[in-house]
N, C-alpha and C. Protein backbone atom coordinates (compact mmCIF):
# COMPACT_ATOMS: atom_id res chain seq x y z
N UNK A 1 -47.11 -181.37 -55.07
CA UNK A 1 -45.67 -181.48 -55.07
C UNK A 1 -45.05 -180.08 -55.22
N UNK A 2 -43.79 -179.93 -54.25
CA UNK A 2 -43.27 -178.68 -54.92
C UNK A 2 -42.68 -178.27 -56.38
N UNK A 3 -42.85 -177.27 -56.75
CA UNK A 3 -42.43 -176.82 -58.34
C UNK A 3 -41.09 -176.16 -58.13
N UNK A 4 -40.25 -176.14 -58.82
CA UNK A 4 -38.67 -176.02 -59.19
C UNK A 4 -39.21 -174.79 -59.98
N UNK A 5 -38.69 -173.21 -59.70
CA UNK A 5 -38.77 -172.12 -59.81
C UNK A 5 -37.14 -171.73 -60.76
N UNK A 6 -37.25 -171.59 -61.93
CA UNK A 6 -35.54 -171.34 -62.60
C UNK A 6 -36.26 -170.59 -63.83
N UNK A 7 -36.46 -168.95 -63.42
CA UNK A 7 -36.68 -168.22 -64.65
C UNK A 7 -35.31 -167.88 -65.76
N UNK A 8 -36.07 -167.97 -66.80
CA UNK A 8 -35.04 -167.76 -68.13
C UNK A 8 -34.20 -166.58 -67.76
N UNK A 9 -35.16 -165.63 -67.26
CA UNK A 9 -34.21 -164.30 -67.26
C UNK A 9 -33.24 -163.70 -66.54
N UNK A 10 -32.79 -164.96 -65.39
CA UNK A 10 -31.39 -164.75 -64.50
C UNK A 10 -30.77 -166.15 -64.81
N UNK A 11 -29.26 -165.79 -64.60
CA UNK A 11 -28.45 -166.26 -64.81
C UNK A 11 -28.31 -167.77 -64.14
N UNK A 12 -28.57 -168.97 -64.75
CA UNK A 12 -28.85 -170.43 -63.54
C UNK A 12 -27.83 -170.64 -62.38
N UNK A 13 -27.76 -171.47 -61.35
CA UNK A 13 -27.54 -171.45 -60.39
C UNK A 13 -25.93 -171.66 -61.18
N UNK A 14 -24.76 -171.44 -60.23
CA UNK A 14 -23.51 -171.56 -59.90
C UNK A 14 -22.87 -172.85 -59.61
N UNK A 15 -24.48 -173.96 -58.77
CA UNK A 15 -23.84 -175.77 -58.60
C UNK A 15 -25.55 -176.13 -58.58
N UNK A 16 -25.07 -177.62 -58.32
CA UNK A 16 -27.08 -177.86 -57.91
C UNK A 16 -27.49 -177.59 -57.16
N UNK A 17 -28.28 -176.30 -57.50
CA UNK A 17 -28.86 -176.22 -56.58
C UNK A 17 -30.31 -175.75 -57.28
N UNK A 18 -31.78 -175.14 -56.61
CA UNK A 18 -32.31 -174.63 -57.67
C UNK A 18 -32.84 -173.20 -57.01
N UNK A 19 -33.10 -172.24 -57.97
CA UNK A 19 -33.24 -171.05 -57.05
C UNK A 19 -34.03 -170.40 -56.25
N UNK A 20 -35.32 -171.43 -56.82
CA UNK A 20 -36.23 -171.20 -55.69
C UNK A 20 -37.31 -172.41 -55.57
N UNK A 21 -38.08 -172.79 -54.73
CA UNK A 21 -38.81 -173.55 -54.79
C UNK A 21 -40.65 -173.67 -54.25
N UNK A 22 -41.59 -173.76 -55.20
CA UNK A 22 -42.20 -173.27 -54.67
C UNK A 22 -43.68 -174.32 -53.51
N UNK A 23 -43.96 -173.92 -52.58
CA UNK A 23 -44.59 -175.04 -51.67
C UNK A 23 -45.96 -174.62 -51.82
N UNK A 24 -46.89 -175.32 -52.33
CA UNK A 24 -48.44 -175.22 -52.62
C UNK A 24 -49.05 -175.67 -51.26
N UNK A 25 -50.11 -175.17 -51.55
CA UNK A 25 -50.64 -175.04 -49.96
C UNK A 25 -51.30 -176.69 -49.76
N UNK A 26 -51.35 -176.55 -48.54
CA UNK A 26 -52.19 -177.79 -48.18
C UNK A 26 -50.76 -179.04 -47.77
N UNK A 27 -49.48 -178.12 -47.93
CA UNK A 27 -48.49 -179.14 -47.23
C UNK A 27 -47.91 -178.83 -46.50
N UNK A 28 -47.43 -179.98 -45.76
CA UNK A 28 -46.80 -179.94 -44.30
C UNK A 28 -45.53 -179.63 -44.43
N UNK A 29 -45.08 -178.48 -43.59
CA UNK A 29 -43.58 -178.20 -43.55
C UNK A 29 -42.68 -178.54 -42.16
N UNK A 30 -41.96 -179.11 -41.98
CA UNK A 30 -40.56 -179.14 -40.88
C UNK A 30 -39.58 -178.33 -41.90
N UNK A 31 -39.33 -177.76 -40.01
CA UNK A 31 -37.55 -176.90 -40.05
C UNK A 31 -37.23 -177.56 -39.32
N UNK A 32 -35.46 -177.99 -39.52
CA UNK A 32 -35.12 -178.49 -38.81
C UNK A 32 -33.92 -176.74 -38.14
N UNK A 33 -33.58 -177.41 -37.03
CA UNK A 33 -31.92 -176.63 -36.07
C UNK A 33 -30.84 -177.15 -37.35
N UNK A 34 -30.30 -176.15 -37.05
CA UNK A 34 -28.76 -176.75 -37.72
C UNK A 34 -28.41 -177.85 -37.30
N UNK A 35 -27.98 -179.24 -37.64
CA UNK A 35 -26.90 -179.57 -37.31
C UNK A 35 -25.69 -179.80 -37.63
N UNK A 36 -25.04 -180.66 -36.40
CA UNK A 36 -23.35 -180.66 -36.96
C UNK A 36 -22.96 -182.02 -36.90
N UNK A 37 -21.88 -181.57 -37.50
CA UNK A 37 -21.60 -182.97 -37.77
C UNK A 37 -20.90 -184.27 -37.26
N UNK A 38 -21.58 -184.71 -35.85
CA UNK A 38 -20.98 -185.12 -35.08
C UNK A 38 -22.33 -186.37 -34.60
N UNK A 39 -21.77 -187.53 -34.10
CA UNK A 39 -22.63 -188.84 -34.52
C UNK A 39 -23.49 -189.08 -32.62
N UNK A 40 -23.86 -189.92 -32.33
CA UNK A 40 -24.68 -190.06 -31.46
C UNK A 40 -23.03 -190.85 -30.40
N UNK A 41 -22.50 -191.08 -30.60
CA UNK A 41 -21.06 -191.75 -30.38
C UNK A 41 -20.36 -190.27 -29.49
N UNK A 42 -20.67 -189.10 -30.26
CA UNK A 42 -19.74 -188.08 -29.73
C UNK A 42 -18.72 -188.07 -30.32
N UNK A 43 -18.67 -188.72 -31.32
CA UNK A 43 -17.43 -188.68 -32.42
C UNK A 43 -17.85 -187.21 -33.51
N UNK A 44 -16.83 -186.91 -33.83
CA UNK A 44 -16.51 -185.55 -34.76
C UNK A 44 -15.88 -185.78 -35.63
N UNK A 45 -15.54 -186.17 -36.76
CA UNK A 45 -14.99 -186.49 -37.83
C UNK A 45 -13.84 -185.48 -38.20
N UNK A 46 -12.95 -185.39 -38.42
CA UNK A 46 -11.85 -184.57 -38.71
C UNK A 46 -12.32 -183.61 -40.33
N UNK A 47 -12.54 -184.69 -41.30
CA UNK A 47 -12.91 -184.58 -42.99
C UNK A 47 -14.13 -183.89 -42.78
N UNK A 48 -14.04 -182.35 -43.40
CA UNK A 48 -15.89 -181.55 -43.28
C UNK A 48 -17.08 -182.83 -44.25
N UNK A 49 -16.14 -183.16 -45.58
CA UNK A 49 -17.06 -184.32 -46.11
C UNK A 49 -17.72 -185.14 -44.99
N UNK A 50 -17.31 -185.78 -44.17
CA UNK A 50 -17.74 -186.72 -43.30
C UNK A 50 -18.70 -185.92 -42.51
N UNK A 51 -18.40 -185.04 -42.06
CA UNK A 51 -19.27 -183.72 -41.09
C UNK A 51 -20.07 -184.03 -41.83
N UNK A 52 -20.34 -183.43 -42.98
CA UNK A 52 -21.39 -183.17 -44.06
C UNK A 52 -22.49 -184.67 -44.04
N UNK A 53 -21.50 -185.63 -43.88
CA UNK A 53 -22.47 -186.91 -44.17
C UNK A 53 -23.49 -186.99 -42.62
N UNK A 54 -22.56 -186.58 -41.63
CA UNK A 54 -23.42 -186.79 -40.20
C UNK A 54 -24.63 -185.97 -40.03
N UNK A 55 -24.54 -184.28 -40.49
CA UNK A 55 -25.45 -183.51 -40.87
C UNK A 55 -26.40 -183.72 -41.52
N UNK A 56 -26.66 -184.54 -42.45
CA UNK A 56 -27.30 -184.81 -43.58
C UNK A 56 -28.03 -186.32 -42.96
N UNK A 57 -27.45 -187.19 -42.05
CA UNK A 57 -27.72 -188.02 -41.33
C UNK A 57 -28.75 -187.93 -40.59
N UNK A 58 -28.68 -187.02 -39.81
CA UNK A 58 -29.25 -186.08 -38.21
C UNK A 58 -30.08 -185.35 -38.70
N UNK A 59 -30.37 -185.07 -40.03
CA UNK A 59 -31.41 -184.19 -40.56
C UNK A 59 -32.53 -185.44 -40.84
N UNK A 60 -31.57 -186.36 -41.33
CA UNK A 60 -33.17 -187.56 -42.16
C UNK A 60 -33.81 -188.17 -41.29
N UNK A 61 -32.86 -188.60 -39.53
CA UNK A 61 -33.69 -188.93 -38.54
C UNK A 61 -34.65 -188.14 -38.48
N UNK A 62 -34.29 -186.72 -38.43
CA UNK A 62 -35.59 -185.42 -37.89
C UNK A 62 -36.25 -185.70 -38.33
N UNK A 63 -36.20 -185.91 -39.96
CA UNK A 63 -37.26 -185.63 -40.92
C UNK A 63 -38.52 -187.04 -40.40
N UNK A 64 -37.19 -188.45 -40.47
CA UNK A 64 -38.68 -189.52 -40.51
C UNK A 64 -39.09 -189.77 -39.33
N UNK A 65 -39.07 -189.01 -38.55
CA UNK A 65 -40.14 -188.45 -37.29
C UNK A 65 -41.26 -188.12 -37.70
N UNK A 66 -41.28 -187.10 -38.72
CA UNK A 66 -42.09 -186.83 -38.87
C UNK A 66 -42.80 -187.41 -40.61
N UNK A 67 -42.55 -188.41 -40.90
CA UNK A 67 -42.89 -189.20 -41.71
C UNK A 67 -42.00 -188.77 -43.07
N UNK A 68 -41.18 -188.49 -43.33
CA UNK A 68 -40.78 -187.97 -44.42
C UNK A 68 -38.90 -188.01 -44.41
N UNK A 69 -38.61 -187.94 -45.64
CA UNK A 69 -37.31 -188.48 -46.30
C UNK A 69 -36.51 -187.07 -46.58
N UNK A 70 -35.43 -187.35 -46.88
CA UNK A 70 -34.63 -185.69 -47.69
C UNK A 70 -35.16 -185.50 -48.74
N UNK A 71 -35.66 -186.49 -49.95
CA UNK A 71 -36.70 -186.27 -50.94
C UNK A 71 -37.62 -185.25 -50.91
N UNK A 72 -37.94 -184.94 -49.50
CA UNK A 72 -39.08 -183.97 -48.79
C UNK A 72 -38.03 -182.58 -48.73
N UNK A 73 -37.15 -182.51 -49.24
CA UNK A 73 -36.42 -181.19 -48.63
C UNK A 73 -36.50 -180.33 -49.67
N UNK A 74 -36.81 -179.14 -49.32
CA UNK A 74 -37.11 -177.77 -50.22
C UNK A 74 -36.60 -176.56 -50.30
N UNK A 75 -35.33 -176.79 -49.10
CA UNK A 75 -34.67 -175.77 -48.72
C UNK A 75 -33.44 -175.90 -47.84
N UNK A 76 -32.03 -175.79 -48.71
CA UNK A 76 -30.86 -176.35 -47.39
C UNK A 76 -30.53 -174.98 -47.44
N UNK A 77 -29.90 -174.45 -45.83
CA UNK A 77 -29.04 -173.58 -45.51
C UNK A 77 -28.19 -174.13 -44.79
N UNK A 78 -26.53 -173.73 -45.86
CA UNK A 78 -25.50 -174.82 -44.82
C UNK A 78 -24.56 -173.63 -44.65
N UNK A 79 -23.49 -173.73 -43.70
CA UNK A 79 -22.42 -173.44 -43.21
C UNK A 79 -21.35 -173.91 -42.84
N UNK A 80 -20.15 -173.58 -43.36
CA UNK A 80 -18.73 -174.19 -43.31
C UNK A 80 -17.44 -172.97 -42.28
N UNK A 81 -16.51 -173.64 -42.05
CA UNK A 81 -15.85 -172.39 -41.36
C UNK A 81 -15.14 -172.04 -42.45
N UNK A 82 -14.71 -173.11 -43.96
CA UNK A 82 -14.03 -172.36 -44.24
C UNK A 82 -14.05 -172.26 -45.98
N UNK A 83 -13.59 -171.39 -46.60
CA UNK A 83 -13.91 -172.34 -48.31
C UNK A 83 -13.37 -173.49 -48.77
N UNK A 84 -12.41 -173.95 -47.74
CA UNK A 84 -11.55 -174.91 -48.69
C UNK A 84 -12.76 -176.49 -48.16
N UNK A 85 -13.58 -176.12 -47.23
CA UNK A 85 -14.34 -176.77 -47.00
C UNK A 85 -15.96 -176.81 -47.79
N UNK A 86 -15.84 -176.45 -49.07
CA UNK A 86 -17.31 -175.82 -49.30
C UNK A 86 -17.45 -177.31 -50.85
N UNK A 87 -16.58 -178.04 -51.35
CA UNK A 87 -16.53 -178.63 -52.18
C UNK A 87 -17.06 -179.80 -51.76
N UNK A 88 -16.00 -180.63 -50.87
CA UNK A 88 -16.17 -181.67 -49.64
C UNK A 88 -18.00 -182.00 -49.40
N UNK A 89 -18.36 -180.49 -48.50
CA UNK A 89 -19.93 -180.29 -48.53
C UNK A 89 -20.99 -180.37 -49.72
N UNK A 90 -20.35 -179.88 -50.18
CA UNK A 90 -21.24 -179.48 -51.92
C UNK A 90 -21.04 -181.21 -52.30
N UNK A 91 -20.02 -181.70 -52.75
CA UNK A 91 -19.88 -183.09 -53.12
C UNK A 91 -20.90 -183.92 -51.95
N UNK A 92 -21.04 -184.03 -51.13
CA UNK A 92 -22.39 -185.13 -50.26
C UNK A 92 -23.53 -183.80 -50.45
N UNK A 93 -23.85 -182.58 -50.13
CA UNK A 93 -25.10 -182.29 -50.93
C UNK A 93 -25.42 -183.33 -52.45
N UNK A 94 -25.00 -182.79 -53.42
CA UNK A 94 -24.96 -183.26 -54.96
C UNK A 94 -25.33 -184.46 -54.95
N UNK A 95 -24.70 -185.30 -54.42
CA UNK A 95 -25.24 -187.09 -54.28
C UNK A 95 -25.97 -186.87 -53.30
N UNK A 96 -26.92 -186.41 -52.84
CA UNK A 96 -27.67 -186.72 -52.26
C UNK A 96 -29.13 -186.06 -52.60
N UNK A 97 -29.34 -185.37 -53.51
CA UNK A 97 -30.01 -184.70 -53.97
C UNK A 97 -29.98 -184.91 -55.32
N UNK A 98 -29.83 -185.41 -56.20
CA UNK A 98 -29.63 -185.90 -57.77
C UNK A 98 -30.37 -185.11 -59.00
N UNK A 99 -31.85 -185.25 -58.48
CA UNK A 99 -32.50 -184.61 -59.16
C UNK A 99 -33.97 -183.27 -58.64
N UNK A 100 -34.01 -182.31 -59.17
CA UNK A 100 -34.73 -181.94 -58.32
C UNK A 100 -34.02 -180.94 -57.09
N UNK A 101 -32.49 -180.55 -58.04
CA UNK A 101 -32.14 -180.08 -56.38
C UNK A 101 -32.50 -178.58 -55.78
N UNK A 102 -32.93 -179.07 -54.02
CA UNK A 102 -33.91 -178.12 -53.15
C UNK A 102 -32.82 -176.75 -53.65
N UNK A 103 -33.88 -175.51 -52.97
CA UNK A 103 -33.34 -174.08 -53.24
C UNK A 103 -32.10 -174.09 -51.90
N UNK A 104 -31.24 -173.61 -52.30
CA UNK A 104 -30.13 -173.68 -51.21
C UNK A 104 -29.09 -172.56 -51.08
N UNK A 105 -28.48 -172.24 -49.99
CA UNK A 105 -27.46 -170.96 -49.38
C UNK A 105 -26.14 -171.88 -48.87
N UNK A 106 -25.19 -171.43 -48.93
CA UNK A 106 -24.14 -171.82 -48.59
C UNK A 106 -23.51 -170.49 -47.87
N UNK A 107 -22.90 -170.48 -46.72
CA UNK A 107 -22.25 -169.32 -46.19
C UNK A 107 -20.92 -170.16 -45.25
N UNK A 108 -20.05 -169.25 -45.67
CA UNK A 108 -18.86 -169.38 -44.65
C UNK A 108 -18.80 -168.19 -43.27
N UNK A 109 -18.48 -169.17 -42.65
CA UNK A 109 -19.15 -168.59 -41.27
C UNK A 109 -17.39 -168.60 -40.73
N UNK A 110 -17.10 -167.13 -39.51
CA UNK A 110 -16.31 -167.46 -38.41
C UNK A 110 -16.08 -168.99 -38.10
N UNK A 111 -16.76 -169.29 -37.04
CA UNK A 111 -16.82 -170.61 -36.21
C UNK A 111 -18.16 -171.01 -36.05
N UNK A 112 -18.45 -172.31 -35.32
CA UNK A 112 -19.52 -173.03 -34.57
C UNK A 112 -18.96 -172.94 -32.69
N UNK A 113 -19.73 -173.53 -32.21
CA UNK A 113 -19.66 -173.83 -30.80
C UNK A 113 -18.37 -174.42 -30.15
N UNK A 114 -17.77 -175.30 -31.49
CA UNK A 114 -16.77 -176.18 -30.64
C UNK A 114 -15.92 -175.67 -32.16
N UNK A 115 -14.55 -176.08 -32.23
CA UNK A 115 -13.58 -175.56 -33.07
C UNK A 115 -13.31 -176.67 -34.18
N UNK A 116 -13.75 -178.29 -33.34
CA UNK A 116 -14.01 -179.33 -34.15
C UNK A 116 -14.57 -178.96 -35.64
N UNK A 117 -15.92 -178.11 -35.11
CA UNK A 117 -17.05 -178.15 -36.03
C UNK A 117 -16.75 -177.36 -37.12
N UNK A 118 -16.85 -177.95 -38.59
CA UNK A 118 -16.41 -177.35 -39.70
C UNK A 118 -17.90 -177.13 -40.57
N UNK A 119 -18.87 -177.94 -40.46
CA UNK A 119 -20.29 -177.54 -41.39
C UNK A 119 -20.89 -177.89 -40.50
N UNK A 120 -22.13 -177.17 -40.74
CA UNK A 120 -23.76 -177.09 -40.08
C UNK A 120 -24.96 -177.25 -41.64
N UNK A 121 -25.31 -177.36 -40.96
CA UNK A 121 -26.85 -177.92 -42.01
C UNK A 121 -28.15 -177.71 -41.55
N UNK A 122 -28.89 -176.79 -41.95
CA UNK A 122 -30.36 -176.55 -41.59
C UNK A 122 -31.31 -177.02 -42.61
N UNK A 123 -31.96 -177.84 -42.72
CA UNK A 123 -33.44 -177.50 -44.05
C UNK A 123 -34.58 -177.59 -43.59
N UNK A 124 -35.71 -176.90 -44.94
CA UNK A 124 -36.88 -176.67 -44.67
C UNK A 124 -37.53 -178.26 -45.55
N UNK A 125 -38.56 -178.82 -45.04
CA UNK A 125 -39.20 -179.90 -46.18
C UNK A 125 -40.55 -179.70 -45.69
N UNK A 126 -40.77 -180.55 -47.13
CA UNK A 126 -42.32 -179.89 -47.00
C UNK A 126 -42.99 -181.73 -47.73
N UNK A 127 -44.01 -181.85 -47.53
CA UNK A 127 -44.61 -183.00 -47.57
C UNK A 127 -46.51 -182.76 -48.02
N UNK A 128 -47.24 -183.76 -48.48
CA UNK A 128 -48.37 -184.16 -48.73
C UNK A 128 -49.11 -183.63 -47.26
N UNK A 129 -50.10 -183.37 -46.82
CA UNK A 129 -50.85 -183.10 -45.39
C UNK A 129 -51.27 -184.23 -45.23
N UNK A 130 -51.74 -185.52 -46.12
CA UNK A 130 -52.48 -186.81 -45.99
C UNK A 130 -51.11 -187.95 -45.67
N UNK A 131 -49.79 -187.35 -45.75
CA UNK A 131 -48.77 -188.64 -45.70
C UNK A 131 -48.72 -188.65 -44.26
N UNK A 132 -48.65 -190.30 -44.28
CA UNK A 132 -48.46 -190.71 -42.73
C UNK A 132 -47.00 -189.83 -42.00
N UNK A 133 -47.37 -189.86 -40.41
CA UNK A 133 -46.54 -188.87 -39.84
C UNK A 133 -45.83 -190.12 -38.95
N UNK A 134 -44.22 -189.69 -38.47
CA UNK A 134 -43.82 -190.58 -37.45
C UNK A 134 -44.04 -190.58 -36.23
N UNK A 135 -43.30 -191.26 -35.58
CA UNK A 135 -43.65 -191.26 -33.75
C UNK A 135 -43.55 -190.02 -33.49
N UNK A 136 -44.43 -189.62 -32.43
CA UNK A 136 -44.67 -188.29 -31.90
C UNK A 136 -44.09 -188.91 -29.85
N UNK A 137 -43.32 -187.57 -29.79
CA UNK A 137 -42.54 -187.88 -28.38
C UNK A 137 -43.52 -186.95 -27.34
C-alpha cells in the first residue's frame, strides 16, 4: 500500500491534501490526460464545482479500466482558470478523498482549449500488481 509521507519538520499541508506519497515497488501505476469537465452528452456545466464532479467522473472510468477506483489515486494535479474557482474544486476533491488524502498541486492556469472550460484534472494511481485489471481495448 502506499505510505502518506508528512515530516514533522515542515509546515502541514494548507487543505487535504498530503505532501507526498510514497509508491513501493511491485505496483501498478496509471496516469491519466487531464480531463475536463464536460460529460459524454457534450454538456459543460457552467458551476467549476460541477466541472470538478465530471473530471473526477472521467478519471474513475479511466481508472476501472484498468481495475482500480480513486481509492487507487496517489497523486492529483488540477487546474482552474481562476481562484474564485479553486474552493468549488477543492470542496468535490475533499469529499472525495476523506481519508488518506493523495499528494496534490493545484495551479491557476490562463485558459483550457475551449473558454467553457474552468478545471482540468490529471492523477497518478497506483495499485497491487496481483489486482484484477479491466477490459483491455
Amino acid at each position: 500500500m502506499p505510505r502518506i509521507l508528512a515530516p514533522a519538520s515542515i509546515r502541514p499541508p494548507f487543505a487535504r491534501y498530503s505532501h507526498g506519497v510514497e509508491v513501493p515497488p511491485g505496483m501498478r501505476l496509471v496516469l491519466t490526460s487531464g480531463q475536463l469537465g464536460i460529460g459524454p452528452d457534450e454538456i459543460i456545466p457552467e458551476d467549476a464545482g460541477a466541472q470538478a464532479e465530471l473530471c473526477f467522473a472521467n478519471i474513475a472510468a479511466i481508472l476501472a479500466e484498468a481495475g482500480m477506483t480513486l481509492a487507487d489515486v496517489v497523486r492529483i494535479n488540477a487546474f482552474v482558470t481562476d481562484r474564485a474557482h479553486m474552493r468549488a474544486y477543492m470542496d468535490v476533491r475533499d469529499r472525495l478523498f476523506p481519508v488518506d488524502p493523495p499528494a496534490s498541486t493545484l495551479l491557476i492556469v490562463a485558459g483550457f482549449t475551449r473558454p467553457e472550460f474552468k478545471v482540468e484534472v490529471e492523477v497518478t494511481a497506483a495499485a497491487k500488481a496481483d489486482m484484477p485489471r479491466g477490459p483491455h481495448r
